[in-house]
PDB file of N, CA and C in Angstrom:
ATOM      1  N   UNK A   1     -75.571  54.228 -17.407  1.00  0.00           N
ATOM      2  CA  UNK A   1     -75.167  54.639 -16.070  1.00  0.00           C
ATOM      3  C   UNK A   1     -75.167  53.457 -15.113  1.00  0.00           C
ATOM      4  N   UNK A   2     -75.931  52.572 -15.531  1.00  0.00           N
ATOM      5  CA  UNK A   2     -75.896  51.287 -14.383  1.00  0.00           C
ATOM      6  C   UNK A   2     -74.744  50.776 -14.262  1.00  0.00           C
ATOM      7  N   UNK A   3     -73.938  50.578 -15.119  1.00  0.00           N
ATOM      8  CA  UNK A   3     -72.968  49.674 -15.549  1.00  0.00           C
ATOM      9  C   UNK A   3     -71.527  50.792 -14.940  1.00  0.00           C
ATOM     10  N   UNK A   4     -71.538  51.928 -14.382  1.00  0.00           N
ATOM     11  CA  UNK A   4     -70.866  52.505 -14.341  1.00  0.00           C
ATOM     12  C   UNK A   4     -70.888  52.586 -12.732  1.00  0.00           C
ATOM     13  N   UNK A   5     -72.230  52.602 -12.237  1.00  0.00           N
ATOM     14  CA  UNK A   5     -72.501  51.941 -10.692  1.00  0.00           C
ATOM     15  C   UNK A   5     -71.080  50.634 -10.012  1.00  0.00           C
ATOM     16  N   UNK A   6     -71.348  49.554 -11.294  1.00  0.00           N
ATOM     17  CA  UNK A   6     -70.742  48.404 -10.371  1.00  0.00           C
ATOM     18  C   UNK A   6     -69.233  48.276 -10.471  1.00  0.00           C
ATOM     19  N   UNK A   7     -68.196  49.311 -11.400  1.00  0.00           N
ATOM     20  CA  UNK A   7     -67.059  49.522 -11.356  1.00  0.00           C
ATOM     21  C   UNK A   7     -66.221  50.195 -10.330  1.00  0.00           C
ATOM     22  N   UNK A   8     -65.119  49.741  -9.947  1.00  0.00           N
ATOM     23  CA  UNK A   8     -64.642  50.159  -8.890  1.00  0.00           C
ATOM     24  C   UNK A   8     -63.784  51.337  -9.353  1.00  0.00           C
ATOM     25  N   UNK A   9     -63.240  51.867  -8.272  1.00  0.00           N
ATOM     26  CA  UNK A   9     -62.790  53.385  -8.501  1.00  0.00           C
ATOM     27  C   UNK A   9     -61.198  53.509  -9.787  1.00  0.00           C
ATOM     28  N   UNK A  10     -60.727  52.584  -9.664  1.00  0.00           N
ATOM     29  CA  UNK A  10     -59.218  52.264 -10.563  1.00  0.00           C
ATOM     30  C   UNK A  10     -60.041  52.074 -12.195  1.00  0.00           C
ATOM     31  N   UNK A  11     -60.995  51.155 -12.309  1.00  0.00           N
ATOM     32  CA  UNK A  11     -61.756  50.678 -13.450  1.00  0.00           C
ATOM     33  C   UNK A  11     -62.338  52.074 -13.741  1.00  0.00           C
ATOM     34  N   UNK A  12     -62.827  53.131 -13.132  1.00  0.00           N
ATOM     35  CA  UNK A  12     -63.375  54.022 -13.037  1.00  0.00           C
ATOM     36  C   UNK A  12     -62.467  54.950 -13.822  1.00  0.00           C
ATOM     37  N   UNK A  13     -61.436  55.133 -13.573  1.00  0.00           N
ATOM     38  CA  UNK A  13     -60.222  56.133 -13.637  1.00  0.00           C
ATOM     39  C   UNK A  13     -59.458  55.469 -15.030  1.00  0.00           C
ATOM     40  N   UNK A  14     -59.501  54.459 -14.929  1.00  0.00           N
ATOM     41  CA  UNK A  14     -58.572  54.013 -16.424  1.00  0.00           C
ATOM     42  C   UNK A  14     -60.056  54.347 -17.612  1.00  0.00           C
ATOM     43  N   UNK A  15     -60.769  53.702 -17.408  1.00  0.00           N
ATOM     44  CA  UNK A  15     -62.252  54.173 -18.513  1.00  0.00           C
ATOM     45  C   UNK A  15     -61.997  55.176 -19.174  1.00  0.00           C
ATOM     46  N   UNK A  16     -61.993  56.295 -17.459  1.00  0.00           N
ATOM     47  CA  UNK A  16     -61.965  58.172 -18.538  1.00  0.00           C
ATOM     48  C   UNK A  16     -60.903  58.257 -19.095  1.00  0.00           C
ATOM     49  N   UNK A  17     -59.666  57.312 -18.384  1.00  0.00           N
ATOM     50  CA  UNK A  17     -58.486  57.987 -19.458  1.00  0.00           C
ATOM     51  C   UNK A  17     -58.667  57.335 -20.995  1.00  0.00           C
ATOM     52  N   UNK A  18     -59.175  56.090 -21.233  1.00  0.00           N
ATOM     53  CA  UNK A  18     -59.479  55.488 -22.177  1.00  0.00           C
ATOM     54  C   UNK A  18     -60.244  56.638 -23.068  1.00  0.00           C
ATOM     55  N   UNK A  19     -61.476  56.843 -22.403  1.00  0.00           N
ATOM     56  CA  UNK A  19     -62.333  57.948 -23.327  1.00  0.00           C
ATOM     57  C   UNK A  19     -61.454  59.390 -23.522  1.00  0.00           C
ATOM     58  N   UNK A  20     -61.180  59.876 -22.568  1.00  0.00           N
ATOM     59  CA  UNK A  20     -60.165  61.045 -23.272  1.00  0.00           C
ATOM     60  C   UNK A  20     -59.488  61.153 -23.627  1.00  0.00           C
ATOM     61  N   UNK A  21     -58.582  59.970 -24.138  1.00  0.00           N
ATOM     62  CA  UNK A  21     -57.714  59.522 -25.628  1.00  0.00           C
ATOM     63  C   UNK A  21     -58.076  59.396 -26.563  1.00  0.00           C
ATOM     64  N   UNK A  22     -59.460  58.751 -26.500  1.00  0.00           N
ATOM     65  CA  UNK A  22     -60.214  58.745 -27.634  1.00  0.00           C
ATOM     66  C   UNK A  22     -60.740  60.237 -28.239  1.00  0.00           C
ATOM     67  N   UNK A  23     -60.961  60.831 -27.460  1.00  0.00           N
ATOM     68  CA  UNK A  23     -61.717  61.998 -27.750  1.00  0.00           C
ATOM     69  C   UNK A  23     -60.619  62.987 -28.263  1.00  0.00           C
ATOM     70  N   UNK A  24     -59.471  63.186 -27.469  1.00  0.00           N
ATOM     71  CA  UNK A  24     -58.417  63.447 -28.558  1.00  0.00           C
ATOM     72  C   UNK A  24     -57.566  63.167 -29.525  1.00  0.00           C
ATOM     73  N   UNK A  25     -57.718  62.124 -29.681  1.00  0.00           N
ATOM     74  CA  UNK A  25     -57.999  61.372 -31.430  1.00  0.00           C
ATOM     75  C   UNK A  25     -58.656  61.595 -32.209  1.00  0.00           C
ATOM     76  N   UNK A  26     -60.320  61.687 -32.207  1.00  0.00           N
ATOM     77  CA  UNK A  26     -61.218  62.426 -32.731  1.00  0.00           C
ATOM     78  C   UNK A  26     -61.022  64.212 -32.836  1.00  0.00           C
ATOM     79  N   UNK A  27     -60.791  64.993 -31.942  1.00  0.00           N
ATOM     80  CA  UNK A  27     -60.241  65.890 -32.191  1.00  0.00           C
ATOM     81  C   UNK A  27     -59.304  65.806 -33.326  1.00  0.00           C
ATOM     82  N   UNK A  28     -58.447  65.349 -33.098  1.00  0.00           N
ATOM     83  CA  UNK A  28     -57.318  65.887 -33.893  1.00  0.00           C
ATOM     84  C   UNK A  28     -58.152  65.263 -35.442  1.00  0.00           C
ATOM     85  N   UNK A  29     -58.763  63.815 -35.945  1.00  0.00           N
ATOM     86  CA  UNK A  29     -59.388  63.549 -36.985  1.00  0.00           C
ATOM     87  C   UNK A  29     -60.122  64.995 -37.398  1.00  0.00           C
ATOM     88  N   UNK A  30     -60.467  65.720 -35.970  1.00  0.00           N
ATOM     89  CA  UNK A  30     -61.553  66.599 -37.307  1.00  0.00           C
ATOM     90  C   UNK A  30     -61.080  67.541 -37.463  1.00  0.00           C
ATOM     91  N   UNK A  31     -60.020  67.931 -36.781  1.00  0.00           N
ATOM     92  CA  UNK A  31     -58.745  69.272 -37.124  1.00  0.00           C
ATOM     93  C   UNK A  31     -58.326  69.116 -38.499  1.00  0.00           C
ATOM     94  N   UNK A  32     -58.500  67.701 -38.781  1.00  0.00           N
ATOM     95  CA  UNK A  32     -57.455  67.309 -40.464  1.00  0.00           C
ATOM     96  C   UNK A  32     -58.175  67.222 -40.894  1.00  0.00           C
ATOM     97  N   UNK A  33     -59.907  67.235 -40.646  1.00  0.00           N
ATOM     98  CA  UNK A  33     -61.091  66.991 -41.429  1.00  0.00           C
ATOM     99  C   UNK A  33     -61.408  65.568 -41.939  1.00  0.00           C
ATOM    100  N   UNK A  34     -60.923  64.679 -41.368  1.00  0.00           N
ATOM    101  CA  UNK A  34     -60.784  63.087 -41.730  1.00  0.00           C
ATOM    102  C   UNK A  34     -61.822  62.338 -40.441  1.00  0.00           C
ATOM    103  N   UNK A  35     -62.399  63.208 -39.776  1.00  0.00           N
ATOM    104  CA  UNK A  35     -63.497  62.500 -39.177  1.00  0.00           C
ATOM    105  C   UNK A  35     -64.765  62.014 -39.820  1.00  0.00           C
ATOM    106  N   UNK A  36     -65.340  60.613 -39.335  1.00  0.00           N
ATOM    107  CA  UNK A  36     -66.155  60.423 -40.086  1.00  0.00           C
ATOM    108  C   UNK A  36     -67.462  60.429 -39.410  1.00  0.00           C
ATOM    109  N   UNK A  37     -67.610  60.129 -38.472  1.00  0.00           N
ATOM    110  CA  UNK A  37     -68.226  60.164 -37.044  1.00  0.00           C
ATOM    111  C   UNK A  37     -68.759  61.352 -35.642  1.00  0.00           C
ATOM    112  N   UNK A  38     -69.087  62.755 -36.643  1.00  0.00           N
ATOM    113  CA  UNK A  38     -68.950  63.873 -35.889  1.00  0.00           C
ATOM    114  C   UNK A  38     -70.076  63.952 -34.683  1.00  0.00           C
ATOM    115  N   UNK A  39     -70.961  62.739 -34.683  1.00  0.00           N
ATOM    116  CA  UNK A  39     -71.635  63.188 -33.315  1.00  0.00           C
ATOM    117  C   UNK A  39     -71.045  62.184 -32.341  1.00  0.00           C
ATOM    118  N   UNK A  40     -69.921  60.975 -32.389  1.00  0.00           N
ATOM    119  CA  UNK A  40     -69.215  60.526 -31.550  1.00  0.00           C
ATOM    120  C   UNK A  40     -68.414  61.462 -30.468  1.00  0.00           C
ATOM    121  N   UNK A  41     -68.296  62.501 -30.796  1.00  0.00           N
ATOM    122  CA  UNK A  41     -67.448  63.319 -30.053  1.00  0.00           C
ATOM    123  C   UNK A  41     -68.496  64.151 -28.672  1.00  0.00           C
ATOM    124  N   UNK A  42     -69.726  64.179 -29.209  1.00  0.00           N
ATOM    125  CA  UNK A  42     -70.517  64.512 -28.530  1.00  0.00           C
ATOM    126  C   UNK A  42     -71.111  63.771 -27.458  1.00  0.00           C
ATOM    127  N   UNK A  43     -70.998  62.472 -27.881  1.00  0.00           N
ATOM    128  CA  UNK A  43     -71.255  60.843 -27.330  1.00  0.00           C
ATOM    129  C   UNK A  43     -70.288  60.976 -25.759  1.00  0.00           C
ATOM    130  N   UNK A  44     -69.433  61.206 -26.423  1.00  0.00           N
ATOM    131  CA  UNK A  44     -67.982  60.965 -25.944  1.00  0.00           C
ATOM    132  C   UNK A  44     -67.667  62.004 -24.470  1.00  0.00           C
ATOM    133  N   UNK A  45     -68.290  62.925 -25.273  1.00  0.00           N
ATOM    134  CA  UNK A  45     -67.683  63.924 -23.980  1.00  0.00           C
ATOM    135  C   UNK A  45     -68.745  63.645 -22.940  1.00  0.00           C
ATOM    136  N   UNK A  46     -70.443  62.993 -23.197  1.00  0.00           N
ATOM    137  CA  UNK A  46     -71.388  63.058 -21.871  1.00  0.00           C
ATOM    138  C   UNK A  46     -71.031  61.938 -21.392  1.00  0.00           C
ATOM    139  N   UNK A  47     -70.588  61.132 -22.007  1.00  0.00           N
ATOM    140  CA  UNK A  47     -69.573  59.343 -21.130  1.00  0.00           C
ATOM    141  C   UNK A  47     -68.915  59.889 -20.087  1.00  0.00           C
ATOM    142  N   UNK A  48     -67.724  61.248 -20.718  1.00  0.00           N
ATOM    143  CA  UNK A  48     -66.802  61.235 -19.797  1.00  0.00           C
ATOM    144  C   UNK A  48     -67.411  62.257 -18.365  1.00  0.00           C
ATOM    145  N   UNK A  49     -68.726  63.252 -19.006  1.00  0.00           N
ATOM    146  CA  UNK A  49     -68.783  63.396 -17.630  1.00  0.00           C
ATOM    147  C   UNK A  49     -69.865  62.837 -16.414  1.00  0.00           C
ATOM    148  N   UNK A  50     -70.286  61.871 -17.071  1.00  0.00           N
ATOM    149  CA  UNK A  50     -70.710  60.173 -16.262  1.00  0.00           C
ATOM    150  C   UNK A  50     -69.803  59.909 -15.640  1.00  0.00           C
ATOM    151  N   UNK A  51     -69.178  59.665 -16.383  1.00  0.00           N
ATOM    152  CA  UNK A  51     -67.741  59.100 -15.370  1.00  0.00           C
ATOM    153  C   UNK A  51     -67.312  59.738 -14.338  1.00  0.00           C
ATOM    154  N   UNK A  52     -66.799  60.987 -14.792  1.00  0.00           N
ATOM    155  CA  UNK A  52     -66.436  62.622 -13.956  1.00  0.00           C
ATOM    156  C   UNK A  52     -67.043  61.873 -12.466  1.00  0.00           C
ATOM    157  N   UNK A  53     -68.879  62.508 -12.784  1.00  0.00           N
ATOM    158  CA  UNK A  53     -70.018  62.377 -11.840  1.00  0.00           C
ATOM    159  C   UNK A  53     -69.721  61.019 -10.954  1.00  0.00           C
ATOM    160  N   UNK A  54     -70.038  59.917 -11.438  1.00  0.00           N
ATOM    161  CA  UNK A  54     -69.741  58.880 -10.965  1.00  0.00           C
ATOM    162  C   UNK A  54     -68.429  59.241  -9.729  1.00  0.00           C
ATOM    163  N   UNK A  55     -67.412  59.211 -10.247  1.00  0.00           N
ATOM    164  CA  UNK A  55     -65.545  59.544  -9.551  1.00  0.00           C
ATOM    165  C   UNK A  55     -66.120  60.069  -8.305  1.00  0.00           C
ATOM    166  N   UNK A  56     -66.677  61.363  -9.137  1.00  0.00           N
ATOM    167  CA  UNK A  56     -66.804  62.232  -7.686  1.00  0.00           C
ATOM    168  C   UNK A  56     -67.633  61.909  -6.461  1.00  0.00           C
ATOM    169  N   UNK A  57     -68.513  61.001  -6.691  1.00  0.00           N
ATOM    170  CA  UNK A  57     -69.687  60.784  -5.933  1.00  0.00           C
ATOM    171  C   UNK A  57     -69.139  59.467  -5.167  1.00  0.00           C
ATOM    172  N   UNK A  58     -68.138  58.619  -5.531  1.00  0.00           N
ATOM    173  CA  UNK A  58     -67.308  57.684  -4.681  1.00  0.00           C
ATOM    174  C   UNK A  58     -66.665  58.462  -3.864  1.00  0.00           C
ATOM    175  N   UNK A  59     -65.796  59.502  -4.306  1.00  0.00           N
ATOM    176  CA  UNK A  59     -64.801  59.997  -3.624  1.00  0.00           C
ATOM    177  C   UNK A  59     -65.414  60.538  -2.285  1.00  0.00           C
ATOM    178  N   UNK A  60     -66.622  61.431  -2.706  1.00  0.00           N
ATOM    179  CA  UNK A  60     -67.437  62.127  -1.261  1.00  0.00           C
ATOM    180  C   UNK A  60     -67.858  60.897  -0.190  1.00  0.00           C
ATOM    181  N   UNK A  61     -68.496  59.997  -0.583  1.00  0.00           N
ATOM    182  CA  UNK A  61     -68.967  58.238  -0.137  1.00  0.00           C
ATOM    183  C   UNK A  61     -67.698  58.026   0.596  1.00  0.00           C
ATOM    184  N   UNK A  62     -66.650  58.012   0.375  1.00  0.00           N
ATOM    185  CA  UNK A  62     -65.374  57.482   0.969  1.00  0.00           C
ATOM    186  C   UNK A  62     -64.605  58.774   1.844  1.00  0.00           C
ATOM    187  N   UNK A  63     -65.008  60.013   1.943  1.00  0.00           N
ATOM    188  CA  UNK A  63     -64.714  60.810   2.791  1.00  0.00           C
ATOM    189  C   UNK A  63     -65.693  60.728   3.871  1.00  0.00           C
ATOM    190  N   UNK A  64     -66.657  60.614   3.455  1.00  0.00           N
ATOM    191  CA  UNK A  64     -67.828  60.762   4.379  1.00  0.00           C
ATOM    192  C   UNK A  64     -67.791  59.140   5.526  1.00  0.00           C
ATOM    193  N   UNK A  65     -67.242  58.036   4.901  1.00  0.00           N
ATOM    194  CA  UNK A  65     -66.496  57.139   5.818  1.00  0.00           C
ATOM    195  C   UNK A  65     -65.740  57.061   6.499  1.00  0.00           C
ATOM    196  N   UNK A  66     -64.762  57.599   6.346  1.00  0.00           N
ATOM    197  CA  UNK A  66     -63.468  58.312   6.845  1.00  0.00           C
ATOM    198  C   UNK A  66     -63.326  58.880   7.814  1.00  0.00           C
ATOM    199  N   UNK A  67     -64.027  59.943   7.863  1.00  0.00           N
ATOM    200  CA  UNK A  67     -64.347  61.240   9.192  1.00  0.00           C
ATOM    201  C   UNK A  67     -64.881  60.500   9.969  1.00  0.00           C
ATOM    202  N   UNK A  68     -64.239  60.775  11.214  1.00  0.00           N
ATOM    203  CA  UNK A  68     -64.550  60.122  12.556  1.00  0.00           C
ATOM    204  C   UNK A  68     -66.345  60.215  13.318  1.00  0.00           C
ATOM    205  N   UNK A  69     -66.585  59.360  14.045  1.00  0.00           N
ATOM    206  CA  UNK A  69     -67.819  60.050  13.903  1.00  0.00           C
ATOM    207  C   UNK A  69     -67.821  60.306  15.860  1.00  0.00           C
ATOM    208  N   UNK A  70     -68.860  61.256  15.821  1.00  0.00           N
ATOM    209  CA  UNK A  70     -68.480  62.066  17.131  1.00  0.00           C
ATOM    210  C   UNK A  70     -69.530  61.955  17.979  1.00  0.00           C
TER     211      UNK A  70
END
């Protein structure tokens, strides 16, 4: 999670798409039963919702800048 701190929001956003290509790759490996690696997928999906978490918690940070202050 540290390492997911010092990435900026674009680095942020290409990552998950990176991991959820991957993860439907693996899918489809274990649809054909040619996976070899079945707790990667499990790996895989709490990365992506690190990431998710992470996204969202910039996005609120950068609204909460935004709004005028009164």
């Amino acid at each position: 999670m540290k390492d997911l701190q010092d990435l900026t929001m674009t680095e942020l956003l290409a990552k998950s798409r990176d991991l959820r290509q991957e993860l439907f790759n693996l899918q489809l490996q274990k649809a054909t039963s040619q996976l070899e690696k079945p707790h990667r997928i499990k790996t895989l999906r709490k990365d992506i919702a690190r990431l998710e978490t992470r996204i969202t918690e910039m996005k609120k940070k950068q609204e909460k800048q935004a709004q005028p202050k009164s």
